[in-house]
Protein backbone atom coordinates (compact mmCIF):
# COMPACT_ATOMS: atom_id res chain seq x y z
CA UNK A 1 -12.37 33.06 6.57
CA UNK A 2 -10.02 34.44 9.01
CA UNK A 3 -7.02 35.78 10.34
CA UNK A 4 -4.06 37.53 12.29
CA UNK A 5 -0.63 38.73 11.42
CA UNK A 6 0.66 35.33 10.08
CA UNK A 7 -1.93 33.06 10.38
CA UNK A 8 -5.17 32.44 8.15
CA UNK A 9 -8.20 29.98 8.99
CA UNK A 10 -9.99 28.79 5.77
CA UNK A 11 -13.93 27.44 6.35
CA UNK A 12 -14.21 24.36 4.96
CA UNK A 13 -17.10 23.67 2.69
CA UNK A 14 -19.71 20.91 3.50
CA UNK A 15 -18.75 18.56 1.01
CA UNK A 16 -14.68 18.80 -0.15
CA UNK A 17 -14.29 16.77 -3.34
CA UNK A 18 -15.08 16.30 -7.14
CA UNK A 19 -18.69 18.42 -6.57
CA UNK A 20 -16.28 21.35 -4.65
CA UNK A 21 -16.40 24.47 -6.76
CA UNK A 22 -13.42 24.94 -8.56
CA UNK A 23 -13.07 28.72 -7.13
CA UNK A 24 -12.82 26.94 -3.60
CA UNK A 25 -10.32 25.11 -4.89
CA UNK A 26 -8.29 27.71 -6.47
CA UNK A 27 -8.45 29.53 -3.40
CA UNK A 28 -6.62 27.13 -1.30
CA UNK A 29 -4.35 26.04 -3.95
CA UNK A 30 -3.81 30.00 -3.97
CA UNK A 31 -2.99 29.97 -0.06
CA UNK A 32 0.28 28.16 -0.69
CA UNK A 33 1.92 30.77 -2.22
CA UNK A 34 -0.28 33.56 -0.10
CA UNK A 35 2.04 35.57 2.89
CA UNK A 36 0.63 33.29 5.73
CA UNK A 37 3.13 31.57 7.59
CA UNK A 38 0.21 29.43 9.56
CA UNK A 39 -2.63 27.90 7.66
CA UNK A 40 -5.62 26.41 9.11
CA UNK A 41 -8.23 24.62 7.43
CA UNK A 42 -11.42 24.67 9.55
CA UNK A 43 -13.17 20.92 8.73
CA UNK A 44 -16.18 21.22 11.67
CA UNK A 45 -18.46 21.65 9.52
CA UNK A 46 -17.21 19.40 6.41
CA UNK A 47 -18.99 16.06 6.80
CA UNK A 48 -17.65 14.67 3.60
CA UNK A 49 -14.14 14.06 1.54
CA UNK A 50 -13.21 11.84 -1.35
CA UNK A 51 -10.33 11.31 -3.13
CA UNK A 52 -10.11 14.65 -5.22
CA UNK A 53 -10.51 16.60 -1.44
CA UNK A 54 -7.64 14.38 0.19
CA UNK A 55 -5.40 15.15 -3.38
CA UNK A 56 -6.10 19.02 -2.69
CA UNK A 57 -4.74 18.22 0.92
CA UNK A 58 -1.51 16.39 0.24
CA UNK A 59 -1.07 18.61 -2.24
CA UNK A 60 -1.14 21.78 -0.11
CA UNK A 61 1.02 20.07 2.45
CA UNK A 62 3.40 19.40 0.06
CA UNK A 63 3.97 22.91 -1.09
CA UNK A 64 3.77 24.23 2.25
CA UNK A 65 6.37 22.40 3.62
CA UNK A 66 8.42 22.67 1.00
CA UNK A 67 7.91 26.33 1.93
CA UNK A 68 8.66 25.42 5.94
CA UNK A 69 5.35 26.84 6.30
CA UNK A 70 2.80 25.12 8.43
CA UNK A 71 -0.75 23.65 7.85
CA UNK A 72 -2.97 22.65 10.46
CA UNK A 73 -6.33 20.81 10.24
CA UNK A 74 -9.11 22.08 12.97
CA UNK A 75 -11.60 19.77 14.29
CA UNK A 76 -12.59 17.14 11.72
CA UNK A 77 -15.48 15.54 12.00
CA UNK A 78 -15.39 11.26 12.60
CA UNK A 79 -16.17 10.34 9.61
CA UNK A 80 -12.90 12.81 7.76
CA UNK A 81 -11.06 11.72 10.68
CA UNK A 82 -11.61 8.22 9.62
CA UNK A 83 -10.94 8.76 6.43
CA UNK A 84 -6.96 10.01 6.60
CA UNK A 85 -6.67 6.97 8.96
CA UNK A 86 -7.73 5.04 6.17
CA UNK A 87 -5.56 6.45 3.55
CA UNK A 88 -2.96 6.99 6.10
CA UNK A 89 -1.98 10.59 5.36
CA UNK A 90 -3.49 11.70 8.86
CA UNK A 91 0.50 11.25 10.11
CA UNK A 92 1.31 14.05 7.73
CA UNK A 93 -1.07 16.68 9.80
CA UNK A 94 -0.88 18.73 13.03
CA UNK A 95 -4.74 18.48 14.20
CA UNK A 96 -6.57 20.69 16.69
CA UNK A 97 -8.94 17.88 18.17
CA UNK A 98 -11.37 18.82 20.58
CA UNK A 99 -9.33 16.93 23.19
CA UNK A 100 -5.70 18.99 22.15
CA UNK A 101 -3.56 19.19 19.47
CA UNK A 102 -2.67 15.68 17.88
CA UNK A 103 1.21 16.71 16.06
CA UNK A 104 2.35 15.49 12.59
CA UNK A 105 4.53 12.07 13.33
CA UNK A 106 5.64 11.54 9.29
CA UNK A 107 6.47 12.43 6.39
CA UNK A 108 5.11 11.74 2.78
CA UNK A 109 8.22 9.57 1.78
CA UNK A 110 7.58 7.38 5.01
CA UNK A 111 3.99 6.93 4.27
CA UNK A 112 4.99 3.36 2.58
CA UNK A 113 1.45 1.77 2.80
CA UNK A 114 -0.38 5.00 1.53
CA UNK A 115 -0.70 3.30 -1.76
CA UNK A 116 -2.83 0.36 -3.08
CA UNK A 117 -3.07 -1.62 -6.45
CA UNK A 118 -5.28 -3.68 -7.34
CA UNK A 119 -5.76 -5.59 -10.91
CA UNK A 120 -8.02 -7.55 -12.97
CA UNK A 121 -8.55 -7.73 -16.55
CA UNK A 122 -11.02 -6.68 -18.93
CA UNK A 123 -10.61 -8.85 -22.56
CA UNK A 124 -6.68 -8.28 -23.51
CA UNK A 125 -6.22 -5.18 -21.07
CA UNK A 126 -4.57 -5.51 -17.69
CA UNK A 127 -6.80 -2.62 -15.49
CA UNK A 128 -4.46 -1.51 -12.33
CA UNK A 129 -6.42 0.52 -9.82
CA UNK A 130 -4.72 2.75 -8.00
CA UNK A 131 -6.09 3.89 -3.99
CA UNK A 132 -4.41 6.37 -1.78
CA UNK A 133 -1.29 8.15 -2.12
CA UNK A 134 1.15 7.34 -4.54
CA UNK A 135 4.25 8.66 -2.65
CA UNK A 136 8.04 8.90 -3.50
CA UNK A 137 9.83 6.53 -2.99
CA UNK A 138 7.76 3.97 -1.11
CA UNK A 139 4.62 4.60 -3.38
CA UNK A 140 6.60 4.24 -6.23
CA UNK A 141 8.62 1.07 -5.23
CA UNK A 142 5.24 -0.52 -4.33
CA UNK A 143 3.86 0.45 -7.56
CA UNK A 144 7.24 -0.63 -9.87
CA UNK A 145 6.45 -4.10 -8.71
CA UNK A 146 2.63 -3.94 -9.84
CA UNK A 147 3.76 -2.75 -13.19
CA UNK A 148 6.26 -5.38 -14.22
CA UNK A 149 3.38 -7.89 -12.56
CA UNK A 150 1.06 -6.28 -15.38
CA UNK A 151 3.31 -6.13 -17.71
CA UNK A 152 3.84 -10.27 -18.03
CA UNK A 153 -0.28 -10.19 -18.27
CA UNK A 154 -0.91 -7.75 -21.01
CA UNK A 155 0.83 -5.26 -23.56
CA UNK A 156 -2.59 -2.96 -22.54
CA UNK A 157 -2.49 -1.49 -19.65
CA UNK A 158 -4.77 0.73 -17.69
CA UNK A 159 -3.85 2.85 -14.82
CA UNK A 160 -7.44 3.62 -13.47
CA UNK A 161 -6.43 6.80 -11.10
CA UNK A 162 -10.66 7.18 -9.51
CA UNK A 163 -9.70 6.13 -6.00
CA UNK A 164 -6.08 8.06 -6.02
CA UNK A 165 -5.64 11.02 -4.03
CA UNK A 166 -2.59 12.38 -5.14
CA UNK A 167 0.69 11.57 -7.47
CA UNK A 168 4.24 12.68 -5.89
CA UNK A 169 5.97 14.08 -8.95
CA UNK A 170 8.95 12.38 -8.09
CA UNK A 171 6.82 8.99 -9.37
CA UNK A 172 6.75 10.39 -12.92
CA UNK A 173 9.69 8.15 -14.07
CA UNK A 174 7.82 5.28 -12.90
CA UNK A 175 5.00 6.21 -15.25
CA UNK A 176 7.39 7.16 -17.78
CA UNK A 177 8.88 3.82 -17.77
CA UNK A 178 5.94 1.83 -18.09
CA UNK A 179 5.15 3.33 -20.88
CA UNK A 180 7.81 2.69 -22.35
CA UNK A 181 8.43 -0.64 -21.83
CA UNK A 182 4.95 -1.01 -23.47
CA UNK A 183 6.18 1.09 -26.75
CA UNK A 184 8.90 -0.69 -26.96
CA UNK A 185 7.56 -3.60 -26.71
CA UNK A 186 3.87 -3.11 -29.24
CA UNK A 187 1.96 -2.30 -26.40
CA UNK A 188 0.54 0.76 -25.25
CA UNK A 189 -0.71 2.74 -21.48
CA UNK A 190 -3.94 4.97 -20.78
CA UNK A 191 -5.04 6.29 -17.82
CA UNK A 192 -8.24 7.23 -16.68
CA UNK A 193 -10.29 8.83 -13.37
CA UNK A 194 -7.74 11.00 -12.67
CA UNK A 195 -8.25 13.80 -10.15
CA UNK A 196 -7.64 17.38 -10.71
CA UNK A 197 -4.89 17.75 -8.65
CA UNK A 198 -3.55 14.74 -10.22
CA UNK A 199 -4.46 16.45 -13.80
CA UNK A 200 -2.47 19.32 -13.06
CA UNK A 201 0.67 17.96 -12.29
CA UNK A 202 1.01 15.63 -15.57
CA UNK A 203 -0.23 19.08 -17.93
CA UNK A 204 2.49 20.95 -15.61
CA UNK A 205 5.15 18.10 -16.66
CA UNK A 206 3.61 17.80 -20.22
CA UNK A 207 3.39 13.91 -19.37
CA UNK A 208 -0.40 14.05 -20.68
CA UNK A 209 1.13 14.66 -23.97
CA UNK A 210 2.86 11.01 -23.76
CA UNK A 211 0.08 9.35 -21.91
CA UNK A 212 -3.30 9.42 -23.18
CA UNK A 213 -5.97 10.69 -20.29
CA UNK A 214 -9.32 9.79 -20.66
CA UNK A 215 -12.76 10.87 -18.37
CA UNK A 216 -13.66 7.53 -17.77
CA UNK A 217 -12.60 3.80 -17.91
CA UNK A 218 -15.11 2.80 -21.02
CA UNK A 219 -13.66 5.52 -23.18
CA UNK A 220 -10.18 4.76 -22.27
CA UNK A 221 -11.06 0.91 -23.09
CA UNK A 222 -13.14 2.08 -26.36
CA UNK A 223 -10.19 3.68 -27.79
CA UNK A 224 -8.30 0.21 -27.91
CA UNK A 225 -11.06 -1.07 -30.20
């Protein structure tokens, strides 16, 4: 780790994800509200992100903006690189590349195909599985028409979170909704897989309180039977 005046550079760990130590994480969760203007997160020598290190990302790009503060990524490897193609968050980024500076050319809300559903159904529960970035309101548009899709399929439904990288909080109400339609209706909602970063912000709204979370997809379908 270093710094100047107004800018930090955090060293990013080998592998950024579920095995990350949760101190690492707190610490860059911590930088948001730290007295850097400039953040830089140093990915040379990361060679390996999932879903729970791309939530951490979009999260701290959310608060920092929000802030007008900026966040930069250094030098990630191919592979990373590759990966916020894929998910299509690297628009959200200023990058120091080894060939210049690439600059941020989005934002989160125009991000519309960040987010992927897929469904298929397991006995008399529909499973929806969430990929990417569910983002307001594009994300949650996309993701309103998947739910009332579901919801003419089963009264069970199953938001399986494993592949998501983050939830806007603006997309609560779309969560909210769902469930309940299903209430109202005899039916019920569970989710499952659900990141850290995605953890937090349903405890911070007290949704998990309405919404049963569960560690896995077989406990979340056991507690049906």
């Amino acid at each position: 780790m270093a710094g100047t005046e107004d800018t930090f550079v955090f060293q990013m760990p080998k592998q950024f994800g579920t095995a990350t130590p949760q101190q690492t994480i707190t610490q860059l969760q911590d930088l948001v509200n730290s007295k850097w203007e400039n953040i830089i997160l140093d990915l040379s020598e990361t060679a390996m992100i999932d879903s729970s290190g791309i939530g951490v990302l979009v999260f701290m790009y959310k608060e920092l903006t929000a802030k007008s503060k900026a966040l930069v990524l250094r030098k990630p490897q191919r592979d990373i690189y590759n990966v916020l193609i894929e998910t299509g968050i690297d628009r959200l980024f200023d990058m120091e590349m080894s060939s210049g500076v690439r600059k941020a050319n989005a934002e989160l809300g125009e991000l519309e195909t960040a987010l992927n559903v897929t469904e298929e159904m397991a006995g008399n529960v529909c499973i929806l599985s969430l990929s990417g970035v569910m983002n307001y309101p594009a994300g949650s548009m996309y993701f309103k028409k998947n739910m009332f899709l579901a919801l003419s399929e089963s009264k069970r439904i199953l938001l399986d979170f494993k592949e998501l990288a983050f939830f806007d909080s603006l997309s609560i109400g779309s969560i909210l909704r769902l469930s309940r339609l299903l209430t109202d209706n005899g039916g019920s909602l569970r989710i499952c897989n659900a990141n850290q970063v995605i953890k937090g912000i349903f405890e911070s709204l007290g949704i998990d309180s309405i919404v049963p979370f569960f560690d896995t997809r077989e406990e979340a379908l056991s507690d049906w039977e």
